[in-house]
PDB file of N, CA and C in Angstrom:
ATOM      1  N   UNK A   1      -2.160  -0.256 -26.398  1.00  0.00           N
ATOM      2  CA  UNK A   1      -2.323  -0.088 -24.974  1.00  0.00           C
ATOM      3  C   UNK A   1      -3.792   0.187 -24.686  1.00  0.00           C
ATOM      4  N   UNK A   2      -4.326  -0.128 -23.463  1.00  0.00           N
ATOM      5  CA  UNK A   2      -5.260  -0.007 -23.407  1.00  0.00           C
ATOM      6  C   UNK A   2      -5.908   0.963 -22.088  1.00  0.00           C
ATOM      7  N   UNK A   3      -7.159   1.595 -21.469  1.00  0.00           N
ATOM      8  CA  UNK A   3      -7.036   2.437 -20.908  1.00  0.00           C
ATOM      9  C   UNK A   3      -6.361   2.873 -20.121  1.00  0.00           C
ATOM     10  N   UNK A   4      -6.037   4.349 -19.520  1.00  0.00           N
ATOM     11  CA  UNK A   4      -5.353   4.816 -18.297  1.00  0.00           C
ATOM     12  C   UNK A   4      -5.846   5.881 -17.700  1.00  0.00           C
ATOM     13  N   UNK A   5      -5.945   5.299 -16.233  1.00  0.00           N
ATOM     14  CA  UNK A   5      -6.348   6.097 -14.996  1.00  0.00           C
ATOM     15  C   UNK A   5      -5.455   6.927 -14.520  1.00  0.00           C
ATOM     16  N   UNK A   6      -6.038   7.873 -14.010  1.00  0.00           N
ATOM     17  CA  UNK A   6      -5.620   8.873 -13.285  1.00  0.00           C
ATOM     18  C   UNK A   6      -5.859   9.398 -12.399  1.00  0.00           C
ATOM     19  N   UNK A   7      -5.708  10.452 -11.280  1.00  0.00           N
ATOM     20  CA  UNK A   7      -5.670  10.933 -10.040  1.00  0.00           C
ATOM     21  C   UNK A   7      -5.316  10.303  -8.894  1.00  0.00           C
ATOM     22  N   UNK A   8      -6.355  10.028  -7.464  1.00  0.00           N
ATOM     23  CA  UNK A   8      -5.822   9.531  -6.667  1.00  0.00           C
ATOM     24  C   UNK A   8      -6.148   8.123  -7.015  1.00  0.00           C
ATOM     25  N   UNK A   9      -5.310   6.928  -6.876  1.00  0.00           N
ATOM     26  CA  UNK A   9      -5.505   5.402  -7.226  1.00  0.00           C
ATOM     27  C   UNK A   9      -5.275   4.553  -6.653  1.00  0.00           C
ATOM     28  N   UNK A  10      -5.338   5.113  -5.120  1.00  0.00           N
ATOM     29  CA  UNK A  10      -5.367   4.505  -4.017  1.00  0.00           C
ATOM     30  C   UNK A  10      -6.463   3.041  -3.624  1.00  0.00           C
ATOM     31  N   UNK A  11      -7.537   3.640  -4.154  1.00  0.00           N
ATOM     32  CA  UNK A  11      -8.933   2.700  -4.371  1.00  0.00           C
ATOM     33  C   UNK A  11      -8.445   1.928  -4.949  1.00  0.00           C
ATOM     34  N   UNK A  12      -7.763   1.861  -6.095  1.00  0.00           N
ATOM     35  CA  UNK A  12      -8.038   0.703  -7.214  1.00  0.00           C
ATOM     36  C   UNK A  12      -7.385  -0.583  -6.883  1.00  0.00           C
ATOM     37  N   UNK A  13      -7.786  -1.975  -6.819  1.00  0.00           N
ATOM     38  CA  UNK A  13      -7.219  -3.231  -6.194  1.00  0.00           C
ATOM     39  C   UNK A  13      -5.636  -3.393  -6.574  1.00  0.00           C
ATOM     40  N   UNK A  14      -5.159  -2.976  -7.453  1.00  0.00           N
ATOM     41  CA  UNK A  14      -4.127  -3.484  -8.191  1.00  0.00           C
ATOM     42  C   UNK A  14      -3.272  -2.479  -7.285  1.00  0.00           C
ATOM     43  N   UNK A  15      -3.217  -0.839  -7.170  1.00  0.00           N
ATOM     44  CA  UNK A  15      -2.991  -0.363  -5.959  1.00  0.00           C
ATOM     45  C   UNK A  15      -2.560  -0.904  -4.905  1.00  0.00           C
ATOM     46  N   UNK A  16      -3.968  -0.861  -4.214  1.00  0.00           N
ATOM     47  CA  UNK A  16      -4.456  -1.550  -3.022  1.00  0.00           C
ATOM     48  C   UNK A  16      -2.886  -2.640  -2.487  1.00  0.00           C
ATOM     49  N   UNK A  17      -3.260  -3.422  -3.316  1.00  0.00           N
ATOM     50  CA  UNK A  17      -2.424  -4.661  -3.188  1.00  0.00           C
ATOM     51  C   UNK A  17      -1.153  -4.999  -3.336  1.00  0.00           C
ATOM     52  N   UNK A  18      -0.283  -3.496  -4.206  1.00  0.00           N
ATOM     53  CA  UNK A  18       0.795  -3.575  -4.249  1.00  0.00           C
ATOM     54  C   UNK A  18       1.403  -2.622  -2.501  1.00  0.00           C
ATOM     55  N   UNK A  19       0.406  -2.145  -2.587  1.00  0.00           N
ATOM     56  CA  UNK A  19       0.573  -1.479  -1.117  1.00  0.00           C
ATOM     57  C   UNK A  19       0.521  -2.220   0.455  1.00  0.00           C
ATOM     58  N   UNK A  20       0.006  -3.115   0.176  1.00  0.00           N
ATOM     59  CA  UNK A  20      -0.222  -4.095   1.152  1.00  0.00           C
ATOM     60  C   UNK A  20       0.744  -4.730   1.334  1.00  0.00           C
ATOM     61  N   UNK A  21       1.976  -5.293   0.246  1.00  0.00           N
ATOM     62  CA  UNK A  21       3.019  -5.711  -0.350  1.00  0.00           C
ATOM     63  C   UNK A  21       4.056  -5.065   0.272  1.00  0.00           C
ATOM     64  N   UNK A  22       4.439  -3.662   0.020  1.00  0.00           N
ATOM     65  CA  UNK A  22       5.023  -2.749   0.068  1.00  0.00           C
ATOM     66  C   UNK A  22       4.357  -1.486   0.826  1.00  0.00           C
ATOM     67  N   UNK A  23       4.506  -1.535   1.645  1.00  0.00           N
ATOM     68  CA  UNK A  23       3.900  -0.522   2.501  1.00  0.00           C
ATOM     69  C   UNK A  23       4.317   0.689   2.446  1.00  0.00           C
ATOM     70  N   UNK A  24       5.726   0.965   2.050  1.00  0.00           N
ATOM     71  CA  UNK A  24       6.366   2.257   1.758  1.00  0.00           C
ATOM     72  C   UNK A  24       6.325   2.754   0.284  1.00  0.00           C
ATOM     73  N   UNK A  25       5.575   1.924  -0.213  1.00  0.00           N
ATOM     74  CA  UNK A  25       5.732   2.650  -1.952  1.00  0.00           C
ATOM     75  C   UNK A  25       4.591   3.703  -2.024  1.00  0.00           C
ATOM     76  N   UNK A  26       5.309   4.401  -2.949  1.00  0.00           N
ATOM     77  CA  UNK A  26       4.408   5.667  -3.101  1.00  0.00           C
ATOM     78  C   UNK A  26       3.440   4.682  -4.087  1.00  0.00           C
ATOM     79  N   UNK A  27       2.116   5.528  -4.391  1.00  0.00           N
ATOM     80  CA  UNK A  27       0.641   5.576  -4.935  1.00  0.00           C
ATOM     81  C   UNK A  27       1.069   5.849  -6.488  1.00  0.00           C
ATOM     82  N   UNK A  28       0.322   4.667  -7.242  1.00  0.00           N
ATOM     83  CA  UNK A  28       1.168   4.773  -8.796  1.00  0.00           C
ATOM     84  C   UNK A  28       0.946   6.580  -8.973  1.00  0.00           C
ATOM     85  N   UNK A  29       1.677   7.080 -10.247  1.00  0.00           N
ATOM     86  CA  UNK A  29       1.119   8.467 -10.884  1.00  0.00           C
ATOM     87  C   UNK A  29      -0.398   7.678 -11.910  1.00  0.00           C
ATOM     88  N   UNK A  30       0.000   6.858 -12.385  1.00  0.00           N
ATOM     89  CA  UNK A  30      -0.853   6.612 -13.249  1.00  0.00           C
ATOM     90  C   UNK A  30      -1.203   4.801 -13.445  1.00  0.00           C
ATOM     91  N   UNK A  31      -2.277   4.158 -13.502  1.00  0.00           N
ATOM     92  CA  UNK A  31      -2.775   2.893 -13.843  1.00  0.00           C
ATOM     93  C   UNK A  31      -2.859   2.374 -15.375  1.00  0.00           C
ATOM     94  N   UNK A  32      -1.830   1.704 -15.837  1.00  0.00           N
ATOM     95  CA  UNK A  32      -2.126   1.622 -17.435  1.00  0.00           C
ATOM     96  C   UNK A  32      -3.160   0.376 -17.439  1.00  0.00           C
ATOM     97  N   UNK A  33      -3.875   0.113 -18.095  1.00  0.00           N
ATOM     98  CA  UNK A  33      -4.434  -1.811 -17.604  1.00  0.00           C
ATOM     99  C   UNK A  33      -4.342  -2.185 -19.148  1.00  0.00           C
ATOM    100  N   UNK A  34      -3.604  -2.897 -19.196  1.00  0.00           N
ATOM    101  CA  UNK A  34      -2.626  -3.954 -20.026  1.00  0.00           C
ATOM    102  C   UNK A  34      -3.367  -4.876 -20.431  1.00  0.00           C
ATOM    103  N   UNK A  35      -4.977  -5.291 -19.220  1.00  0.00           N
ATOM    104  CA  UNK A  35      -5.235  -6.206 -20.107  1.00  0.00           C
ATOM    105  C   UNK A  35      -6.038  -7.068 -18.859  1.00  0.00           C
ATOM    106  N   UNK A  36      -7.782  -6.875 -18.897  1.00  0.00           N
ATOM    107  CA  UNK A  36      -8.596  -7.130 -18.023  1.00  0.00           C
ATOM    108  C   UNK A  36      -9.728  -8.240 -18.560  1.00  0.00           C
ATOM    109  N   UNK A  37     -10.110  -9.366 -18.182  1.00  0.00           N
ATOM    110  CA  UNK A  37     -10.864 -10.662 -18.557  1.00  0.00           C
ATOM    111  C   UNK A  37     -11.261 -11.569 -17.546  1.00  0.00           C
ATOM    112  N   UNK A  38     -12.322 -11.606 -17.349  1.00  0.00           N
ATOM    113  CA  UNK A  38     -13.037 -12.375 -16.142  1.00  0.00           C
ATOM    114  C   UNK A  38     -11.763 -12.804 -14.894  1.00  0.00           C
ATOM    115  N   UNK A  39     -11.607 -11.877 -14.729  1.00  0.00           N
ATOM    116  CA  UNK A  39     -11.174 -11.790 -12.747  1.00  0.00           C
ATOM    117  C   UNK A  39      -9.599 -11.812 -13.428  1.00  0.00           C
ATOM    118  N   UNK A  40      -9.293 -12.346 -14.518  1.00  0.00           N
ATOM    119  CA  UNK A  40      -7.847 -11.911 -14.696  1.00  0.00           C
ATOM    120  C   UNK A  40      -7.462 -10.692 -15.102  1.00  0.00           C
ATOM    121  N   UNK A  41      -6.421 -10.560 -15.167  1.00  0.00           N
ATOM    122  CA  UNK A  41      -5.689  -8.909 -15.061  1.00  0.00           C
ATOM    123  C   UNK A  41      -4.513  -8.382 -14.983  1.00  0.00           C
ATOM    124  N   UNK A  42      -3.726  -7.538 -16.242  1.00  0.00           N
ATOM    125  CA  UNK A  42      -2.380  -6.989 -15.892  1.00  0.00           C
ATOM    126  C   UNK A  42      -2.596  -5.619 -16.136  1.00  0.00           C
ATOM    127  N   UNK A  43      -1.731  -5.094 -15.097  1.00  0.00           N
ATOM    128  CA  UNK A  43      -1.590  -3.427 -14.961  1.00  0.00           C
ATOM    129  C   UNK A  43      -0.514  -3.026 -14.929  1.00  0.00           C
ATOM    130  N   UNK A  44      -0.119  -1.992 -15.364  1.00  0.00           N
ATOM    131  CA  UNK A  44       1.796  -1.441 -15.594  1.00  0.00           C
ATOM    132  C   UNK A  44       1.297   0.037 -14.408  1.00  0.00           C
ATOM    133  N   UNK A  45       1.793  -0.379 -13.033  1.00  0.00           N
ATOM    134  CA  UNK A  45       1.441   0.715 -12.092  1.00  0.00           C
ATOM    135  C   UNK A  45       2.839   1.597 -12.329  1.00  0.00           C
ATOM    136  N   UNK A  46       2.457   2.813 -13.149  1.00  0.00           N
ATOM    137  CA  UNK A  46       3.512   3.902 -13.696  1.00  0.00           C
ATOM    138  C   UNK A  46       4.144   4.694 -11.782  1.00  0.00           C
ATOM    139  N   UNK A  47       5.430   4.270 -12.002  1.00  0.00           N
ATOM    140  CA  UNK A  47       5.575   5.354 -10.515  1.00  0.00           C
ATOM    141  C   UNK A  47       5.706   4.666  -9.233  1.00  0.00           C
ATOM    142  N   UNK A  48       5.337   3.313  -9.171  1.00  0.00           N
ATOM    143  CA  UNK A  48       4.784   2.683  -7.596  1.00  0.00           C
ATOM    144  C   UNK A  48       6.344   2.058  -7.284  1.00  0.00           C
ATOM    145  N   UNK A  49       6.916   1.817  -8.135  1.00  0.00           N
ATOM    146  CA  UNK A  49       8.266   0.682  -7.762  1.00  0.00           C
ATOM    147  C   UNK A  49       9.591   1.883  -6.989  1.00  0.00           C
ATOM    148  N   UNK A  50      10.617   0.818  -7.129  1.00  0.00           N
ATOM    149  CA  UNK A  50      11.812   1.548  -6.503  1.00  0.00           C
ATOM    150  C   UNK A  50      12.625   2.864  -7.272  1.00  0.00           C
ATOM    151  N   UNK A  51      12.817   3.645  -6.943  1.00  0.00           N
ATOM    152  CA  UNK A  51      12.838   4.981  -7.849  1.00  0.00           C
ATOM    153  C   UNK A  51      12.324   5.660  -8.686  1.00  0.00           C
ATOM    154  N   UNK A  52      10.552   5.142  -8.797  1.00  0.00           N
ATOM    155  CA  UNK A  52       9.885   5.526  -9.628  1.00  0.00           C
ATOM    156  C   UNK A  52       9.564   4.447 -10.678  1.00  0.00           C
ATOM    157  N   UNK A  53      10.055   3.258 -10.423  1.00  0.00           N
ATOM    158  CA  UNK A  53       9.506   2.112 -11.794  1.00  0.00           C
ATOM    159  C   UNK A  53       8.821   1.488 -11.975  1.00  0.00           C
ATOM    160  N   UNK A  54       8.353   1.087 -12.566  1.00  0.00           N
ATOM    161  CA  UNK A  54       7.002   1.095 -13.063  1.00  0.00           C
ATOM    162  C   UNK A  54       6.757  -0.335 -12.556  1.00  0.00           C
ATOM    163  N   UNK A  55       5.771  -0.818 -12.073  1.00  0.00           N
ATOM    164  CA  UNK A  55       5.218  -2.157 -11.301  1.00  0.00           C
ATOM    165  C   UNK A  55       4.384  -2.779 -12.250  1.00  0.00           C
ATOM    166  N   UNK A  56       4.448  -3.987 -12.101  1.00  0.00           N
ATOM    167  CA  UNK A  56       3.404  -5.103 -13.037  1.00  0.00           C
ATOM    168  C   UNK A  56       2.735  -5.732 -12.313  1.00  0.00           C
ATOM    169  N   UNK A  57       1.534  -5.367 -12.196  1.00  0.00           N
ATOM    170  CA  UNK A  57       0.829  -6.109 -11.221  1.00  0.00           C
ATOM    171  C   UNK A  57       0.028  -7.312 -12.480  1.00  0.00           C
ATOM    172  N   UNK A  58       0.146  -8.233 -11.859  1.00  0.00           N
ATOM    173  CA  UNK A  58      -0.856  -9.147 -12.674  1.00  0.00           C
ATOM    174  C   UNK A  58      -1.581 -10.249 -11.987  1.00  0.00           C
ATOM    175  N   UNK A  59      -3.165 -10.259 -12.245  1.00  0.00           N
ATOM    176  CA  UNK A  59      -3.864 -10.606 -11.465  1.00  0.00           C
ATOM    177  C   UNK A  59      -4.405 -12.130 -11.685  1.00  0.00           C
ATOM    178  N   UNK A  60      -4.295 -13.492 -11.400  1.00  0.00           N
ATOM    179  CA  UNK A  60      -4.567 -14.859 -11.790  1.00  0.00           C
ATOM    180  C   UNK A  60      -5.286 -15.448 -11.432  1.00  0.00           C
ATOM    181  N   UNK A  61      -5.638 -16.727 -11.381  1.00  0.00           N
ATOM    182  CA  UNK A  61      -6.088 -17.751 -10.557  1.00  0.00           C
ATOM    183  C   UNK A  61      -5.064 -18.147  -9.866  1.00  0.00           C
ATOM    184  N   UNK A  62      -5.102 -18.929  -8.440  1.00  0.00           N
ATOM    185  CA  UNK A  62      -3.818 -18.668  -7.638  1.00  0.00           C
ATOM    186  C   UNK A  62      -2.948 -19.998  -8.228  1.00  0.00           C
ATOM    187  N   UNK A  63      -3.595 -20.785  -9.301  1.00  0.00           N
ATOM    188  CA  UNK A  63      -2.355 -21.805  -9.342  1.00  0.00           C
ATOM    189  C   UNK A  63      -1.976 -21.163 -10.765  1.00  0.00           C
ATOM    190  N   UNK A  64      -2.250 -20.420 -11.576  1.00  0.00           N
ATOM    191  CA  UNK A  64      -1.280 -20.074 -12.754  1.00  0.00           C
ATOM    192  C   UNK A  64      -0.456 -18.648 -12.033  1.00  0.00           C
ATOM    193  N   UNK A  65      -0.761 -18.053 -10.740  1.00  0.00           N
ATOM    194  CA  UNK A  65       0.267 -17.495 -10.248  1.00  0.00           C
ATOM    195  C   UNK A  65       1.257 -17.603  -9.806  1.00  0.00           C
ATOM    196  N   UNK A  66       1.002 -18.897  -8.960  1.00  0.00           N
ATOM    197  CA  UNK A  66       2.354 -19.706  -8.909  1.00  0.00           C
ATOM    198  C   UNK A  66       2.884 -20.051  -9.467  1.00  0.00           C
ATOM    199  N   UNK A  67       2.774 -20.305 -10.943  1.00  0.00           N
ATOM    200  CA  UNK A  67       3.710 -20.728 -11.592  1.00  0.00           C
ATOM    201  C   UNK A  67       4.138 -19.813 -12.389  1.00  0.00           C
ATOM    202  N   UNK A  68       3.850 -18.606 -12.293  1.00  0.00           N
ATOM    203  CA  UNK A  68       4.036 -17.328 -12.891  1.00  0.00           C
ATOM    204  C   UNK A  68       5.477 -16.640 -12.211  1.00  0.00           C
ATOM    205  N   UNK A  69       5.462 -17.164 -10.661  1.00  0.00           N
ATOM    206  CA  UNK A  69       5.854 -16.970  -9.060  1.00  0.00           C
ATOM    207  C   UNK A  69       7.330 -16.966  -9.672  1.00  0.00           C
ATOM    208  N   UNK A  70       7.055 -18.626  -9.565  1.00  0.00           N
ATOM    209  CA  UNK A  70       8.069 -19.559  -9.596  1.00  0.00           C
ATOM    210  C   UNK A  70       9.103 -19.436 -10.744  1.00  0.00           C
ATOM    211  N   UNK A  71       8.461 -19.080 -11.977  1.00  0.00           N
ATOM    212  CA  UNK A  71       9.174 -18.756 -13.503  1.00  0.00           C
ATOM    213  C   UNK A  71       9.846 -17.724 -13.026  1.00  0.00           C
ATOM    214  N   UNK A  72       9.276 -16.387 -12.514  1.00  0.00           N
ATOM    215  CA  UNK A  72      10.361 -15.167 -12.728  1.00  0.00           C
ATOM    216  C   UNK A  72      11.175 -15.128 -11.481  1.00  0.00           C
ATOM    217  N   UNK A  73      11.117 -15.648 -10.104  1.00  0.00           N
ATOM    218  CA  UNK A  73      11.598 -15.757  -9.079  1.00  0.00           C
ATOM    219  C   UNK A  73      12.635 -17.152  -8.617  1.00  0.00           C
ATOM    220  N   UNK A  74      12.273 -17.995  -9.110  1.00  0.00           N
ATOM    221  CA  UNK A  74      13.115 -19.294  -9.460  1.00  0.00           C
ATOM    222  C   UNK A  74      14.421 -19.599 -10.255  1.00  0.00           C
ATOM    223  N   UNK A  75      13.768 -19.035 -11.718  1.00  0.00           N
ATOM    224  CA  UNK A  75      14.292 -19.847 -13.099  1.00  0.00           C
ATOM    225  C   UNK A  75      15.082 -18.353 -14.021  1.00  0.00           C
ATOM    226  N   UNK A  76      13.695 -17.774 -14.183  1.00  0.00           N
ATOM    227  CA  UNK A  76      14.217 -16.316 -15.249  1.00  0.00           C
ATOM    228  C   UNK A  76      15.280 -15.337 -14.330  1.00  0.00           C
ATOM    229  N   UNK A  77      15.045 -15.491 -13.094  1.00  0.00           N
ATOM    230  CA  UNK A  77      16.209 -14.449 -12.122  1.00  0.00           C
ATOM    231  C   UNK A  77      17.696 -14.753 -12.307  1.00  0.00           C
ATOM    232  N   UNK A  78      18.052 -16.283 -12.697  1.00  0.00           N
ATOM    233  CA  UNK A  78      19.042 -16.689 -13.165  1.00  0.00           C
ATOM    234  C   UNK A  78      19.896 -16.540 -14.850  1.00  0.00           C
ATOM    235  N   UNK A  79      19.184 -16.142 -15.334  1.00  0.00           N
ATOM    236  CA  UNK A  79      19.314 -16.061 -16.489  1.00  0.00           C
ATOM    237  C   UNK A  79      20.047 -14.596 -17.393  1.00  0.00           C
ATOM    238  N   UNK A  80      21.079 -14.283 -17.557  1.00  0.00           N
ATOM    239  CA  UNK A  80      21.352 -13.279 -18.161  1.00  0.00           C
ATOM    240  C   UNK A  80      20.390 -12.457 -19.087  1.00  0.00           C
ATOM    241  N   UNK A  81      19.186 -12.000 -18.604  1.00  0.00           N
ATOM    242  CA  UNK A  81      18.219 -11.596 -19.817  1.00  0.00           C
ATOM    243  C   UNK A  81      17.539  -9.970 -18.931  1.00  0.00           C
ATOM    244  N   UNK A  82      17.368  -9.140 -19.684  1.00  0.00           N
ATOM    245  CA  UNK A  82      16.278  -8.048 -19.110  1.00  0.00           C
ATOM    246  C   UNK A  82      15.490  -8.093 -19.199  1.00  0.00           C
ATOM    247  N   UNK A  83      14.636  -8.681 -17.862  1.00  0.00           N
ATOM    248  CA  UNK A  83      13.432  -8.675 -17.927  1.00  0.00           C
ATOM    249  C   UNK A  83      13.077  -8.055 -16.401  1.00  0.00           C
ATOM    250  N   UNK A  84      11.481  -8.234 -16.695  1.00  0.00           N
ATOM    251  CA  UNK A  84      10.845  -7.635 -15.307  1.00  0.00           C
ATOM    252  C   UNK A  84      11.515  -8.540 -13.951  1.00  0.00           C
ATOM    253  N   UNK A  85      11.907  -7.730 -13.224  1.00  0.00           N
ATOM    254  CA  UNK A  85      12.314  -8.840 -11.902  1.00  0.00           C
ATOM    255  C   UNK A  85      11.000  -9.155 -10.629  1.00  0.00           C
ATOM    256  N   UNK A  86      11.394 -10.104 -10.077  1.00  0.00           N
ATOM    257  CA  UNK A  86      10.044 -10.886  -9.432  1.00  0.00           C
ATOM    258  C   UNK A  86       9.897  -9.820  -8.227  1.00  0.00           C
ATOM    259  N   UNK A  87       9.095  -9.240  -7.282  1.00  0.00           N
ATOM    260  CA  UNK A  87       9.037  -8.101  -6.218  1.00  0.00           C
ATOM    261  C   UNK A  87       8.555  -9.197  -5.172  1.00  0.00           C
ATOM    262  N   UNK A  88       7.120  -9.094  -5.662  1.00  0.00           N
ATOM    263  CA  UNK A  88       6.066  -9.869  -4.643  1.00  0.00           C
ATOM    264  C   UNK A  88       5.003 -10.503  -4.755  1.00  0.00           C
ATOM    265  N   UNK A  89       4.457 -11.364  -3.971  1.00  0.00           N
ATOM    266  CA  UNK A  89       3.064 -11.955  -4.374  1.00  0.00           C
ATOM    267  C   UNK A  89       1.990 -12.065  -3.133  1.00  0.00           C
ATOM    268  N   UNK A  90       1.174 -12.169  -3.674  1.00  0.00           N
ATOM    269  CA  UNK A  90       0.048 -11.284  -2.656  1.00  0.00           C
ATOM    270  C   UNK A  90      -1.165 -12.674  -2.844  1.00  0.00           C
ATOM    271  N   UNK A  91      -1.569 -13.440  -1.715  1.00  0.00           N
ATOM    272  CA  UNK A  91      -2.958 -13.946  -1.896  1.00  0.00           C
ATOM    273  C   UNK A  91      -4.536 -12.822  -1.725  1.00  0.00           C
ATOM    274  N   UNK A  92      -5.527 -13.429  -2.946  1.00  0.00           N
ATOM    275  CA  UNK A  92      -6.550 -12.771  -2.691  1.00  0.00           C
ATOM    276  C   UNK A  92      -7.081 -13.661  -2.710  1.00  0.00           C
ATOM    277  N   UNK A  93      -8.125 -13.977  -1.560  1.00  0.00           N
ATOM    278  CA  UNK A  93      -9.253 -14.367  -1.374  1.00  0.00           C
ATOM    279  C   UNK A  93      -8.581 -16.491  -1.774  1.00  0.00           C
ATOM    280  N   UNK A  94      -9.692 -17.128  -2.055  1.00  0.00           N
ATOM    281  CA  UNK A  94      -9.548 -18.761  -2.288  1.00  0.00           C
ATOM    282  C   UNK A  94      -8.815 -19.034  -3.618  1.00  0.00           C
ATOM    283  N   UNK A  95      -9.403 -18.082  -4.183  1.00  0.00           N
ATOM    284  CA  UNK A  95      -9.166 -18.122  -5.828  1.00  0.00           C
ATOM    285  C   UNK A  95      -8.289 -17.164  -6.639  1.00  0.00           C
ATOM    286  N   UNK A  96      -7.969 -16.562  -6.210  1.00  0.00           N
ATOM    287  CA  UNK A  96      -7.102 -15.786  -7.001  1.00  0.00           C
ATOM    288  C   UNK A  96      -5.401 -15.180  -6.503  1.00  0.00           C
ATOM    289  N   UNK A  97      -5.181 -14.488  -6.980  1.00  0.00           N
ATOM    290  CA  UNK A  97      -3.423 -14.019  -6.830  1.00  0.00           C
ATOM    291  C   UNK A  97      -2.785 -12.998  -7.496  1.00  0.00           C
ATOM    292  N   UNK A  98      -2.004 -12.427  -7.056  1.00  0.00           N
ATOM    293  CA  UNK A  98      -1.349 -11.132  -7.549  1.00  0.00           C
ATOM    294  C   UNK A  98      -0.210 -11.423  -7.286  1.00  0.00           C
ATOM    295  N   UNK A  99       0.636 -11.318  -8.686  1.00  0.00           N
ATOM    296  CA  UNK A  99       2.287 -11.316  -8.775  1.00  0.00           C
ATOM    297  C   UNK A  99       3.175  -9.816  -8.947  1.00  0.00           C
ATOM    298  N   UNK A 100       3.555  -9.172  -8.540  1.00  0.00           N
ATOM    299  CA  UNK A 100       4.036  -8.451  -8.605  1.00  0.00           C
ATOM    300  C   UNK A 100       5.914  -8.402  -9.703  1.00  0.00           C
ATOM    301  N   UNK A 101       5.828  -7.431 -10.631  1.00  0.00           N
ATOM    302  CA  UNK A 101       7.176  -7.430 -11.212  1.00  0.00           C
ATOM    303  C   UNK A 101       7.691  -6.307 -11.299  1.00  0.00           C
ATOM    304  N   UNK A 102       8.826  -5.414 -10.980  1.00  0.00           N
ATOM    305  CA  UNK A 102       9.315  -4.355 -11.046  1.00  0.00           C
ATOM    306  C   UNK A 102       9.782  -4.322 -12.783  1.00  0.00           C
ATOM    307  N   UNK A 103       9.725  -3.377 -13.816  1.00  0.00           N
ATOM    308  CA  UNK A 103      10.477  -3.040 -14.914  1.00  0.00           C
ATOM    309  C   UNK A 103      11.615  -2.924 -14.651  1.00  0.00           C
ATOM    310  N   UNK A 104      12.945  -2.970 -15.379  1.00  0.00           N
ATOM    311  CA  UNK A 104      14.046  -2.310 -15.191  1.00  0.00           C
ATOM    312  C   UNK A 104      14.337  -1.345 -16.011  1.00  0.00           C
TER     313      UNK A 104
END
């Protein structure tokens, strides 16, 4: 695993953006980042989801988000398997995208 933030994390984009999403979710407890590389990005937001679960924010170029979209919201939602379920997706800016996945 790789670093984790703490206190208020309101600032931080991955935040930011799940909040924009979800307007009623509480402010993660904690930011794990899973995994950061020229403008791409996954974060396990500890706390932000529905009863406390943990959110996957992951950050793309907007056409491998869509198809990121489309896999867990389309195809994998059908599928008898535990996995992260699809929440939301968020445009940033021309170039990029945020998919949102709740843990179960």
């Amino acid at each position: 695993m790789g670093r984790v933030l703490w206190g208020n994390l309101a600032w931080h984009p991955a935040a930011a953006a799940w909040r924009a999403v979800a307007p009623t979710a509480p402010t993660p407890d904690c930011i794990e980042i899973l995994h950061a590389d020229n403008g791409n990005a996954v974060y396990r937001l500890v706390g932000a989801g529905s009863s406390g679960a943990p959110i996957i924010a992951r950050r793309s170029g907007k056409a491998r988000a869509l198809i990121v979209r489309t896999l867990y919201e389309k195809m994998l939602s059908r599928l008898p398997l535990t996995l992260p379920r699809y929440r939301a997706f968020r445009v940033e800016g021309p170039e990029y995208a945020w998919v949102f996945l709740e843990e179960r």
